[in-house]
N, C-alpha and C. Protein backbone atom coordinates (compact mmCIF):
# COMPACT_ATOMS: atom_id res chain seq x y z
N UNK A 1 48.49 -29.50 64.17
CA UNK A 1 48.57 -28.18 63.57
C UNK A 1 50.02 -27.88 63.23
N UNK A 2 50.21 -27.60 61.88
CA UNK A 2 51.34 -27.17 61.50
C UNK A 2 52.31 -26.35 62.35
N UNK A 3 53.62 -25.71 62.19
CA UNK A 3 54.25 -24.26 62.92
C UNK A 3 54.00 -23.30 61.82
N UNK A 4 53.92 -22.44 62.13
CA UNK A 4 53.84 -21.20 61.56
C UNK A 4 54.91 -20.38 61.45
N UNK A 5 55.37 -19.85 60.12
CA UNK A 5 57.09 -19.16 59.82
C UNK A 5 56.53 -18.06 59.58
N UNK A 6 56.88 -17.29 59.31
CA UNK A 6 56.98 -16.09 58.41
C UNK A 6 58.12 -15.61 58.06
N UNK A 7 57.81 -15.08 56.39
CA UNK A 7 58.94 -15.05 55.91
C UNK A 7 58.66 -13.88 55.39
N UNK A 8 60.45 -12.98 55.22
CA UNK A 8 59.93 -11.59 54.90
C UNK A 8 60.41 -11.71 53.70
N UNK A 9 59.69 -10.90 52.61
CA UNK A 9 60.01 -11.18 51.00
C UNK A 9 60.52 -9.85 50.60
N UNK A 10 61.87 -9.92 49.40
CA UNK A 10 62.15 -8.65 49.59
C UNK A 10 61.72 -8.30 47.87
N UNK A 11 60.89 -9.65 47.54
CA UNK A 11 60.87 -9.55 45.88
C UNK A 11 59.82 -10.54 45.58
N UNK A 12 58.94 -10.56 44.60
CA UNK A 12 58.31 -11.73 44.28
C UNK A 12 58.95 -12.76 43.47
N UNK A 13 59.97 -12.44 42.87
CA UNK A 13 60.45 -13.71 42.26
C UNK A 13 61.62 -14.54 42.85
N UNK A 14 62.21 -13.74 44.01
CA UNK A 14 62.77 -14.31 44.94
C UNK A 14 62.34 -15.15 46.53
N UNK A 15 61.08 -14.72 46.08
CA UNK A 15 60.34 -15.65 47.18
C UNK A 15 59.75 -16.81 46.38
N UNK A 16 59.38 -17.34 45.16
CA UNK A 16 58.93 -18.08 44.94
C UNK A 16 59.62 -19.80 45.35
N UNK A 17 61.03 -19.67 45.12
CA UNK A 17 61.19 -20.98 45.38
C UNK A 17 61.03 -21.20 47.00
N UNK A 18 61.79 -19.75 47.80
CA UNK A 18 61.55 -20.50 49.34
C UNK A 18 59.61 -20.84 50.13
N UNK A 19 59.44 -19.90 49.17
CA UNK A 19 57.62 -20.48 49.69
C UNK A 19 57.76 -21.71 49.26
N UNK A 20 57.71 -22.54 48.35
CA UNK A 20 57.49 -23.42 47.83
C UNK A 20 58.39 -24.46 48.64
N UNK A 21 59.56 -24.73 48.72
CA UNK A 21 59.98 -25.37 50.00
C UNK A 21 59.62 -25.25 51.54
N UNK A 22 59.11 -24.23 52.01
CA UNK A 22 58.68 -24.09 53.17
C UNK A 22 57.60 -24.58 53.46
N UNK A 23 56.54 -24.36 52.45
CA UNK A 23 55.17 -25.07 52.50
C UNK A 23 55.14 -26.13 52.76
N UNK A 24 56.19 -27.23 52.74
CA UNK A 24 56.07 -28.40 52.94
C UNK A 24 56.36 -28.83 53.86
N UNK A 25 57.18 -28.22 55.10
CA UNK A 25 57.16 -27.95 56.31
C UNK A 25 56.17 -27.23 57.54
N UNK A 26 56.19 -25.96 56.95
CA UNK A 26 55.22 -24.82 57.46
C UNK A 26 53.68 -24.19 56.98
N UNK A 27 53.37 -23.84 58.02
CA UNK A 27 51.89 -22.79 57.09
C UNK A 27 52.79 -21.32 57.17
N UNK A 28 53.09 -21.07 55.80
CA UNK A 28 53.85 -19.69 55.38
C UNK A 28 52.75 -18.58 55.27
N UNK A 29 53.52 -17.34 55.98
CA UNK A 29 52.98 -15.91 55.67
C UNK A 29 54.18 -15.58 55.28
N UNK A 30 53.60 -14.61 54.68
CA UNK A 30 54.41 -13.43 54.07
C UNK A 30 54.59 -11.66 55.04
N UNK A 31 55.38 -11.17 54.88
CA UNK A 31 55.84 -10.23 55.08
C UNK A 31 56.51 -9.21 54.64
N UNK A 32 55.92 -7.93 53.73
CA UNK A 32 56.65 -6.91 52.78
C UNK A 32 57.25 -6.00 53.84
N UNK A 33 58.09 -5.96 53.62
CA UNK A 33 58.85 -4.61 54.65
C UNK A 33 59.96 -4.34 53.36
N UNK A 34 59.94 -3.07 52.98
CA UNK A 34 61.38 -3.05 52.53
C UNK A 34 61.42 -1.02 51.77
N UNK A 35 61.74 -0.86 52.85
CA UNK A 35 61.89 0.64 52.55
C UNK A 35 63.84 1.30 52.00
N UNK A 36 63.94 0.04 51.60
CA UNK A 36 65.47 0.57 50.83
C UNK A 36 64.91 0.55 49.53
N UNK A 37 64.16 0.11 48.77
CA UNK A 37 63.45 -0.08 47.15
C UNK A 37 63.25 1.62 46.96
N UNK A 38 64.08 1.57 45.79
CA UNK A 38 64.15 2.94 44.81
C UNK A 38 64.44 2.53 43.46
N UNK A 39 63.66 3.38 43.22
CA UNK A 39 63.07 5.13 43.34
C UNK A 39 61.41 4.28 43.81
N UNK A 40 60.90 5.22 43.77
CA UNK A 40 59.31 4.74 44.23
C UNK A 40 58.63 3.83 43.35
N UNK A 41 58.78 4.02 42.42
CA UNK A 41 58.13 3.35 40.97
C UNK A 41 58.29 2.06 40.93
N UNK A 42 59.68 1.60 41.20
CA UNK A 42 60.20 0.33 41.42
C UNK A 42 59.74 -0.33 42.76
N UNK A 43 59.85 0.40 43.67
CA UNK A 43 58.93 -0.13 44.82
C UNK A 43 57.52 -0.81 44.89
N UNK A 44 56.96 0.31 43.92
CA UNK A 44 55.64 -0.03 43.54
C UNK A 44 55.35 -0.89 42.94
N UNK A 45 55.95 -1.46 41.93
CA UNK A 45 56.37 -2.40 41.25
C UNK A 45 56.43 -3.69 41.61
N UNK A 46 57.10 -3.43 42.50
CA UNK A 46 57.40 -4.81 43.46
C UNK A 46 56.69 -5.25 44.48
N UNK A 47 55.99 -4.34 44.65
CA UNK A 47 54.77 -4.87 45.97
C UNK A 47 53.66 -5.04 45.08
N UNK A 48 53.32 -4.55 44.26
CA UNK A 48 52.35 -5.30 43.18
C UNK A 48 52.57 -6.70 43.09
N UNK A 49 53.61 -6.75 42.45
CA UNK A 49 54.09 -8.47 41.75
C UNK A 49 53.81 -9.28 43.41
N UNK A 50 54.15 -8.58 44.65
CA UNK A 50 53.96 -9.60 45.68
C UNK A 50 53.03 -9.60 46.50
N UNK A 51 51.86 -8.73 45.79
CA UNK A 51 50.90 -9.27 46.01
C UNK A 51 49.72 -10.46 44.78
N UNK A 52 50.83 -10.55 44.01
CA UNK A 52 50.39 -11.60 43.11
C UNK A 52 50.75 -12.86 43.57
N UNK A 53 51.62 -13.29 44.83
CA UNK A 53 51.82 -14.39 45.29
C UNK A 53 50.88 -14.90 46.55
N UNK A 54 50.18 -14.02 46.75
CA UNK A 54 49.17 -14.22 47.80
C UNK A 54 48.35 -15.25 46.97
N UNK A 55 47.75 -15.11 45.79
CA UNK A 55 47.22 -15.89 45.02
C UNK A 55 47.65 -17.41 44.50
N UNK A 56 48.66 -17.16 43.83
CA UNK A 56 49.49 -17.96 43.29
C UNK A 56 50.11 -19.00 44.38
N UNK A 57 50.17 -18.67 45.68
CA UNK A 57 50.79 -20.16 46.60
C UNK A 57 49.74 -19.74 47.52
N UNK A 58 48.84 -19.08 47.43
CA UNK A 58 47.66 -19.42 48.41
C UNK A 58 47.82 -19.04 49.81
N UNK A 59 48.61 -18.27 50.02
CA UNK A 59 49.38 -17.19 51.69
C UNK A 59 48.34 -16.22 52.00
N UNK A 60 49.25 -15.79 53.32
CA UNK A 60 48.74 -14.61 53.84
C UNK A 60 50.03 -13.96 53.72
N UNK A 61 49.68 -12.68 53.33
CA UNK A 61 50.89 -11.43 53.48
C UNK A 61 51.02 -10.27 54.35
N UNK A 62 51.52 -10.47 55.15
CA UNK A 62 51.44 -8.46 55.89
C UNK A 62 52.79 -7.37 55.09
N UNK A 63 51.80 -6.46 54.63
CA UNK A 63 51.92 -5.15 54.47
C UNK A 63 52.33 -4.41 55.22
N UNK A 64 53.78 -3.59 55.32
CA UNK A 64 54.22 -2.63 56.22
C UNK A 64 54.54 -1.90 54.89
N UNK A 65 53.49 -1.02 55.09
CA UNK A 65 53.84 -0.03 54.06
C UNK A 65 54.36 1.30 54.38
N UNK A 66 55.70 1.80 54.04
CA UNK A 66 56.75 2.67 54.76
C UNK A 66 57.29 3.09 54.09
N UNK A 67 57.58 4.62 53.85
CA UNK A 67 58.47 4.57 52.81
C UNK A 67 59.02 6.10 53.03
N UNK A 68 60.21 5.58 53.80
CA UNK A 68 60.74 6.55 54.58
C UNK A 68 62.30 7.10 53.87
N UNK A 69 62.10 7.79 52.25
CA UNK A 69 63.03 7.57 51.72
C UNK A 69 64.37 8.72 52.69
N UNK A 70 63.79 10.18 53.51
CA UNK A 70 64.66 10.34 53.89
C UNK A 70 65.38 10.40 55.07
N UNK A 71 65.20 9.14 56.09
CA UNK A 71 65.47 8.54 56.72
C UNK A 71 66.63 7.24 56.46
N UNK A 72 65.90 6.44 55.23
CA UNK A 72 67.07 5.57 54.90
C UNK A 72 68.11 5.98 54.33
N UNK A 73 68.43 7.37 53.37
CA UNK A 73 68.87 8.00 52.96
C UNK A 73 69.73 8.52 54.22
N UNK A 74 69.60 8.88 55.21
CA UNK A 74 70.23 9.42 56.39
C UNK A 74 71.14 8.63 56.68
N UNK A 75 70.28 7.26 57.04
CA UNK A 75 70.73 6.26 57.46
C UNK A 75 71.98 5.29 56.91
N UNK A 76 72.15 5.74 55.86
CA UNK A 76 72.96 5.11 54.72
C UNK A 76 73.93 6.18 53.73
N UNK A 77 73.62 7.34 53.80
CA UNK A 77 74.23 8.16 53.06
C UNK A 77 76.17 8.07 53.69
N UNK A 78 76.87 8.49 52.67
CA UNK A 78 78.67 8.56 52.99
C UNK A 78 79.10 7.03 53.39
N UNK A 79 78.04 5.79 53.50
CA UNK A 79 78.67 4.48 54.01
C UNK A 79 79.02 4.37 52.82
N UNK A 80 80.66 4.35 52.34
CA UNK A 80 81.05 3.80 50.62
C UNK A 80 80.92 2.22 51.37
N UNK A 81 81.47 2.20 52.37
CA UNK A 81 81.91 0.22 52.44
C UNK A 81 80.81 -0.76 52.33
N UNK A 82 80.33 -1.15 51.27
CA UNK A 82 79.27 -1.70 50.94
C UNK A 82 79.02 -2.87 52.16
N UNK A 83 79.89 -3.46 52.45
CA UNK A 83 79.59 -4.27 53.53
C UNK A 83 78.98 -3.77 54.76
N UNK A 84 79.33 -2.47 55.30
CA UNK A 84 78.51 -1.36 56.35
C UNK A 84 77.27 -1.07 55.99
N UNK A 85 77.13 -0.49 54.87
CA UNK A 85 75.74 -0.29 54.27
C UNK A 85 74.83 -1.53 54.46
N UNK A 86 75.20 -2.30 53.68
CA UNK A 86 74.26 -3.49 53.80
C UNK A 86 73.76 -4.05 54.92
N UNK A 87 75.08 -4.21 55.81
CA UNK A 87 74.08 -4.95 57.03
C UNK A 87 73.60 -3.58 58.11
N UNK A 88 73.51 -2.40 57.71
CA UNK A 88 72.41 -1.05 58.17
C UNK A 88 71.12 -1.72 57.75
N UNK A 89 71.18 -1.86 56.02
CA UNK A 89 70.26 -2.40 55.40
C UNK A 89 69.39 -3.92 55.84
N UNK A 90 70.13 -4.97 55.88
CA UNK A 90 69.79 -6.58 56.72
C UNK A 90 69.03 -5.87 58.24
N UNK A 91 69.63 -5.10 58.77
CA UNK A 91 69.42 -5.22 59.96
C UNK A 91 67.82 -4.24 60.49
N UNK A 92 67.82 -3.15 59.56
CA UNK A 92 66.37 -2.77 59.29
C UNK A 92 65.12 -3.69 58.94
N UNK A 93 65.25 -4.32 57.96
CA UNK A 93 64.25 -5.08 57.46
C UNK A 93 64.32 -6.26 58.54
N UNK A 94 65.66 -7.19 58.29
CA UNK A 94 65.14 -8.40 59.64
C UNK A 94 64.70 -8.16 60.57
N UNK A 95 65.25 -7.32 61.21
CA UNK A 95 64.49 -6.28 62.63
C UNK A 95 62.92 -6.01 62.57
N UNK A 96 62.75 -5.57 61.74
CA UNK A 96 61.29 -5.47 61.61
C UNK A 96 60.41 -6.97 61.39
N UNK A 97 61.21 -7.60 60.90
CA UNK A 97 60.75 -8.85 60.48
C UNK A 97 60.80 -9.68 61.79
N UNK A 98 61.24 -9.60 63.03
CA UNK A 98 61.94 -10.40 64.11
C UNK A 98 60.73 -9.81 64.80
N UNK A 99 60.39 -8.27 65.48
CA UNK A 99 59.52 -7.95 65.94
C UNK A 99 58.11 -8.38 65.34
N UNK A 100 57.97 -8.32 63.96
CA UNK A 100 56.52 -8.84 63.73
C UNK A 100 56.25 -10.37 63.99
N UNK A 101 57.70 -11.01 63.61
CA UNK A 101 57.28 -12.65 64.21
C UNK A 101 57.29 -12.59 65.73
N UNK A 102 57.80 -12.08 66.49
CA UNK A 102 57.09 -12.22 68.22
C UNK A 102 55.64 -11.72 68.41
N UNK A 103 55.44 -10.45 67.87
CA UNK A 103 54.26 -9.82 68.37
C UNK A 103 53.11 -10.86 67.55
N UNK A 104 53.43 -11.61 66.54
CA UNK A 104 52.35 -12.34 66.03
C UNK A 104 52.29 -13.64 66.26
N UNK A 105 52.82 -13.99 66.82
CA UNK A 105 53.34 -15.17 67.70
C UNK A 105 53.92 -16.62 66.53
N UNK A 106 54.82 -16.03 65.97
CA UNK A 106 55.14 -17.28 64.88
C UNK A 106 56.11 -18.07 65.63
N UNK A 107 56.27 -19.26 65.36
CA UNK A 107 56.93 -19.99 65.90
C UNK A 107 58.59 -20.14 64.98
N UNK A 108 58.87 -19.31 63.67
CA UNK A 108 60.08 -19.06 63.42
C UNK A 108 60.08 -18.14 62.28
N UNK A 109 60.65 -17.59 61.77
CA UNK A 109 61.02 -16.32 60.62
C UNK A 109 62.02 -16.84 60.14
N UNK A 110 62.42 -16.11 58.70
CA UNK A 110 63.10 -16.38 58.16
C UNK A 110 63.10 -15.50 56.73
N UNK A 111 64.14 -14.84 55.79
CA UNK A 111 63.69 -14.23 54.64
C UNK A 111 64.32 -14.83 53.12
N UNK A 112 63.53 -14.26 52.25
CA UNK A 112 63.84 -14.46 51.03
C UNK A 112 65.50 -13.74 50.56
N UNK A 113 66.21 -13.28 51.55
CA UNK A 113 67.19 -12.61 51.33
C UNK A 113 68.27 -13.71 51.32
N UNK A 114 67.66 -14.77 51.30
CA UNK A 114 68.74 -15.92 51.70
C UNK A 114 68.46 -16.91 50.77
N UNK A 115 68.00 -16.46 49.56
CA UNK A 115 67.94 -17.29 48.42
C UNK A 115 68.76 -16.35 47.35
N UNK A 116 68.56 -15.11 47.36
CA UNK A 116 69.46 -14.55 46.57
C UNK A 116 71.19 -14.65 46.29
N UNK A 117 71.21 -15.03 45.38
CA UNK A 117 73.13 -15.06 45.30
C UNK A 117 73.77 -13.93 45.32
N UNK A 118 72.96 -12.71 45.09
CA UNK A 118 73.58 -11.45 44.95
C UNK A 118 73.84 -10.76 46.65
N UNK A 119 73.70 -11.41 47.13
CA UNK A 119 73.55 -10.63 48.88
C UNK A 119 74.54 -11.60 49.62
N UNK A 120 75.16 -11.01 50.42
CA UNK A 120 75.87 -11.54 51.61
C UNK A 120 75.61 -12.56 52.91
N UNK A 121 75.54 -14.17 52.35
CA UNK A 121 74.42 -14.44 53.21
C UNK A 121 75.57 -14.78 54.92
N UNK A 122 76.96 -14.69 54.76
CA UNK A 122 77.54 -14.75 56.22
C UNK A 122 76.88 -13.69 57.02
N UNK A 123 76.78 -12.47 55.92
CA UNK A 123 76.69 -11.30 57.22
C UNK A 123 75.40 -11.36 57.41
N UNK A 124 74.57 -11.57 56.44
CA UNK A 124 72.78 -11.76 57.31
C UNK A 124 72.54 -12.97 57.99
N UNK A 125 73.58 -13.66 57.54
CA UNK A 125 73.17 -15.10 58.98
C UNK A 125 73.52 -14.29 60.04
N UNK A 126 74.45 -13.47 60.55
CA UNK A 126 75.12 -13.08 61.55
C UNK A 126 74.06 -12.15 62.11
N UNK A 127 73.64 -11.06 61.59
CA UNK A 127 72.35 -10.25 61.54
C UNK A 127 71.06 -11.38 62.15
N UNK A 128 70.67 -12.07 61.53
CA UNK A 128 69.57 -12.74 62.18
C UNK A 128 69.78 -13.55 63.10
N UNK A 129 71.04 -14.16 63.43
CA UNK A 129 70.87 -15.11 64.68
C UNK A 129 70.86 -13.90 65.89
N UNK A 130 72.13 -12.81 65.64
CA UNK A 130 72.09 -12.35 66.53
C UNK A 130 70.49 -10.95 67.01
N UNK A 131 69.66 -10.42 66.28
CA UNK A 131 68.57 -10.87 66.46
C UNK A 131 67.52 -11.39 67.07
N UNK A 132 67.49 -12.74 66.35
CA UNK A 132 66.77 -14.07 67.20
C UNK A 132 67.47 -13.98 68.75
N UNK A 133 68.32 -13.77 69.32
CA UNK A 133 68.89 -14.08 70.37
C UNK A 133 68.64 -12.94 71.04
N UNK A 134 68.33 -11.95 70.18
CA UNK A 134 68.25 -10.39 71.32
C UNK A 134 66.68 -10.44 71.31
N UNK A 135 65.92 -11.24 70.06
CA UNK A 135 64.15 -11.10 70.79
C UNK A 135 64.01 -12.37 70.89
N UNK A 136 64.81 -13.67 71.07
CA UNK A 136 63.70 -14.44 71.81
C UNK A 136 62.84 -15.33 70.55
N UNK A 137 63.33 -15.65 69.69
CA UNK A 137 62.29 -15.98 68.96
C UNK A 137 63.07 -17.28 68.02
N UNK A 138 62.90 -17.97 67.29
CA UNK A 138 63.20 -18.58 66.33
C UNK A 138 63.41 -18.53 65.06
N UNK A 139 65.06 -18.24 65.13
CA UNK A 139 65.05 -17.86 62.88
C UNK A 139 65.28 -19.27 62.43
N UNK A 140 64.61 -19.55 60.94
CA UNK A 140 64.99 -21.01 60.72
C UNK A 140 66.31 -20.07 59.68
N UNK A 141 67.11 -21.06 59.67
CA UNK A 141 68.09 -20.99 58.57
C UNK A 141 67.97 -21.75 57.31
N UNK A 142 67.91 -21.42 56.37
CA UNK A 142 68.18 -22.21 54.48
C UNK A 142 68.69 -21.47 53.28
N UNK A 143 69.72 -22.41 53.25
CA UNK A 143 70.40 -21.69 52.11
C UNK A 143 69.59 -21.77 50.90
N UNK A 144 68.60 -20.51 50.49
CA UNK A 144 67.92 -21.28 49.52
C UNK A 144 68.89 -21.43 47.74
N UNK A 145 69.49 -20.40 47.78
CA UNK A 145 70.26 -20.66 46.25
C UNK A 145 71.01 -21.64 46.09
N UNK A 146 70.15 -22.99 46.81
CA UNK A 146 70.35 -24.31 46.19
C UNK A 146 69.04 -24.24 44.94
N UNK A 147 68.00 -23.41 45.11
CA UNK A 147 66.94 -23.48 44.44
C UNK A 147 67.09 -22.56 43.45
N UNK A 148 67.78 -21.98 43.41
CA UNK A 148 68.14 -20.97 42.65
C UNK A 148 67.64 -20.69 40.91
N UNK A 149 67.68 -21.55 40.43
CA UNK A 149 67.38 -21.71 38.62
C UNK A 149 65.78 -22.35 38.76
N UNK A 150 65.74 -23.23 39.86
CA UNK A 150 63.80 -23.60 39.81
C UNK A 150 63.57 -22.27 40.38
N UNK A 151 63.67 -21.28 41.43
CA UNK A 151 63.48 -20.08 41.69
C UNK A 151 62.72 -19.45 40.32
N UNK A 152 64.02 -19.35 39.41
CA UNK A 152 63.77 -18.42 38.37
C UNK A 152 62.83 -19.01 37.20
N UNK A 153 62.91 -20.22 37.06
CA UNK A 153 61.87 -20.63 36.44
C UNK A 153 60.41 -20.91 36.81
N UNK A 154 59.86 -20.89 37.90
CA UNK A 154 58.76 -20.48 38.59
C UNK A 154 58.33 -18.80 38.69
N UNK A 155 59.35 -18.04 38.78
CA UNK A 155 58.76 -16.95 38.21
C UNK A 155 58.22 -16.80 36.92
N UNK A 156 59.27 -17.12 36.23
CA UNK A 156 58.57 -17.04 34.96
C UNK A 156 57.35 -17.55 34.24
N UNK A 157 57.75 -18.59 34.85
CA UNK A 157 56.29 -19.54 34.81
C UNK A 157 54.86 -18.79 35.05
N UNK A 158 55.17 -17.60 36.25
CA UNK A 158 54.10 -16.97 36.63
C UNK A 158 54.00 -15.96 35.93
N UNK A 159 54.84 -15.41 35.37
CA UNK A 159 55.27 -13.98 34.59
C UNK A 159 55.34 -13.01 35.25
N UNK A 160 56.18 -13.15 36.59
CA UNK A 160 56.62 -12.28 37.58
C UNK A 160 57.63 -11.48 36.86
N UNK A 161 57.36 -10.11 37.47
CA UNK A 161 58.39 -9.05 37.01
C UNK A 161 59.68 -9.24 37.84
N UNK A 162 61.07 -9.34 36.62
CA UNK A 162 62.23 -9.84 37.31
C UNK A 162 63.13 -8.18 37.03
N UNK A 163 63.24 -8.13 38.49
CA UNK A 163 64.40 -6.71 38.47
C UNK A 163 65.74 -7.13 38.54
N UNK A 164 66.33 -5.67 38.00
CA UNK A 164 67.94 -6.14 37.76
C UNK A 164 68.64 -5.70 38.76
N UNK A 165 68.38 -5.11 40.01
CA UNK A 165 69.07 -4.98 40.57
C UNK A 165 68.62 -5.05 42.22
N UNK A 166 69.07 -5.36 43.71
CA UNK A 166 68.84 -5.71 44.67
C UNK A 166 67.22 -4.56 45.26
N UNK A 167 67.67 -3.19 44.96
CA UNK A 167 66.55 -2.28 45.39
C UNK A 167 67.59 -0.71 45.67
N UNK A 168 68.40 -0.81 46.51
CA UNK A 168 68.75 0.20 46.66
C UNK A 168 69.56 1.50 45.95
N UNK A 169 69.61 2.68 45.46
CA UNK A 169 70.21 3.20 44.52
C UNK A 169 71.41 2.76 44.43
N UNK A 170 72.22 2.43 45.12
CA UNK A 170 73.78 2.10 45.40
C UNK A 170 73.27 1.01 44.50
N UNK A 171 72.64 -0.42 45.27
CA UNK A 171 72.89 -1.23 44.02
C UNK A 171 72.21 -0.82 42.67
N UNK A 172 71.80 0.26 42.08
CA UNK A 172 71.38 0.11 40.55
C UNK A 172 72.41 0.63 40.24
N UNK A 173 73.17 1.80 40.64
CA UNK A 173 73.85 1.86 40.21
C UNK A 173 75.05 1.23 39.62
N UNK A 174 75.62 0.08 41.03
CA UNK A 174 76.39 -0.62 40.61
C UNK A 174 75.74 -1.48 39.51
N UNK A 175 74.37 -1.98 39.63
CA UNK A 175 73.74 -2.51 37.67
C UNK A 175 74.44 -2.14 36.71
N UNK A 176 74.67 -0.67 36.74
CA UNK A 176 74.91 0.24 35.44
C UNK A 176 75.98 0.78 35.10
N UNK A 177 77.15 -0.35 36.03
CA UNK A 177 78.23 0.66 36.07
C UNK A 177 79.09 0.63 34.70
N UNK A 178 78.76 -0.26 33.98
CA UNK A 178 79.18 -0.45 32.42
C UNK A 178 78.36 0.27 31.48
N UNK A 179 77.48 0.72 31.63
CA UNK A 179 76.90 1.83 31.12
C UNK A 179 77.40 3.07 30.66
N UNK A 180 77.58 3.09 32.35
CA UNK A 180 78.22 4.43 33.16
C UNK A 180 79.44 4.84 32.20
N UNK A 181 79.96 3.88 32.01
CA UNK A 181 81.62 3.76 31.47
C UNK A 181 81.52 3.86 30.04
N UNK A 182 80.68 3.66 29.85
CA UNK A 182 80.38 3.74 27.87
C UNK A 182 79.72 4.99 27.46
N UNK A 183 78.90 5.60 29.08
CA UNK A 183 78.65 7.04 28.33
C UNK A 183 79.74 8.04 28.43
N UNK A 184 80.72 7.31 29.37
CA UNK A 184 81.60 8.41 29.83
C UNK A 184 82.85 8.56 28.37
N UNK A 185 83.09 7.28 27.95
CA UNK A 185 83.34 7.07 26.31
C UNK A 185 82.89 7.75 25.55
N UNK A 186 81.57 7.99 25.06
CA UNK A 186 80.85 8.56 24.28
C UNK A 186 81.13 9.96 24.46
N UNK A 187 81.17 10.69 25.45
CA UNK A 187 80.63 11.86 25.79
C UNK A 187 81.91 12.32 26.50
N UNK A 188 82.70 12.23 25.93
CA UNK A 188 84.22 12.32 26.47
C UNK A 188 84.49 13.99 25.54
């Protein structure tokens, strides 16, 4: 009998390549947790598309459906130092992700946050070992943005909806900050 991982997805097109490498190791579940995704619409959005991968690689997914915008908002509001914010942010979701792999008895976890190039992966390695070490459990580590361009071409392949920015208002904004600067041009 295989081990069993679970992996928490913070996107469907960013989980496609690490399912796809893991499978060949593990029997993969899935795991949606992600109550930093704004505005709602976009949230919605995105748990749609990932529940189109339940199909498409043939998983199981758990649903933590939460959406505690003013709480994370609490939780995150006045942090400018993006590096503070974020691992508030890492440490919510892996956390949740660490407790559901003990209580379900997986034999290791691990997330799609670690295929993205846009995220900090020193400080969420640091976040999940330490973690793993406070519950007891097993994180596997992989750098996946070695997969990075088959990533993106397997989405597409599927015609997964690709967002432009990580989830949280801070990051869309930073999306738009050339925008920002061209209306401020305009409208000067």
């Amino acid at each position: 009998m295989s081990k069993k991982i679970l992996l928490h997805i913070c996107c469907a097109p960013c989980a496609c390549y690490p399912i796809k490498v893991l499978k060949e190791e593990f029997e993969v579940f899935g795991l949606w947790y992600n109550p930093n995704i704004h505005p709602f619409t976009e949230y919605k959005r995105r748990l749609e598309e990932v529940k189109k991968l339940e199909d498409i690689f043939n998983i199981k997914i758990i649903y933590i459906i939460d959406y505690p915008l003013e709480t994370w908002i609490q939780d995150k509001i006045f942090r400018e130092d993006k590096k503070i914010r974020c691992k508030l942010c890492y440490y919510d979701r892996l956390k949740r992700t660490v407790s559901v792999c003990k209580n379900g008895k997986f034999d290791f976890w691990t997330s799609t946050l670690f295929y993205s190039k846009f995220q900090n992966h020193d400080l969420m390695k640091e976040v999940a070992i330490s973690l793993s070490n406070e519950y007891k459990v097993n994180f596997f580590y992989k750098d996946f943005r070695e997969g990075w361009k088959e990533g993106i071409e397997i989405s597409k392949n599927f015609n997964l909806y690709r967002q432009n920015y990580c989830g949280c208002i801070y990051s869309e904004k930073e999306r738009y900050k050339g925008e920002i600067k061209k209306l401020k041009e305009v409208y000067k």
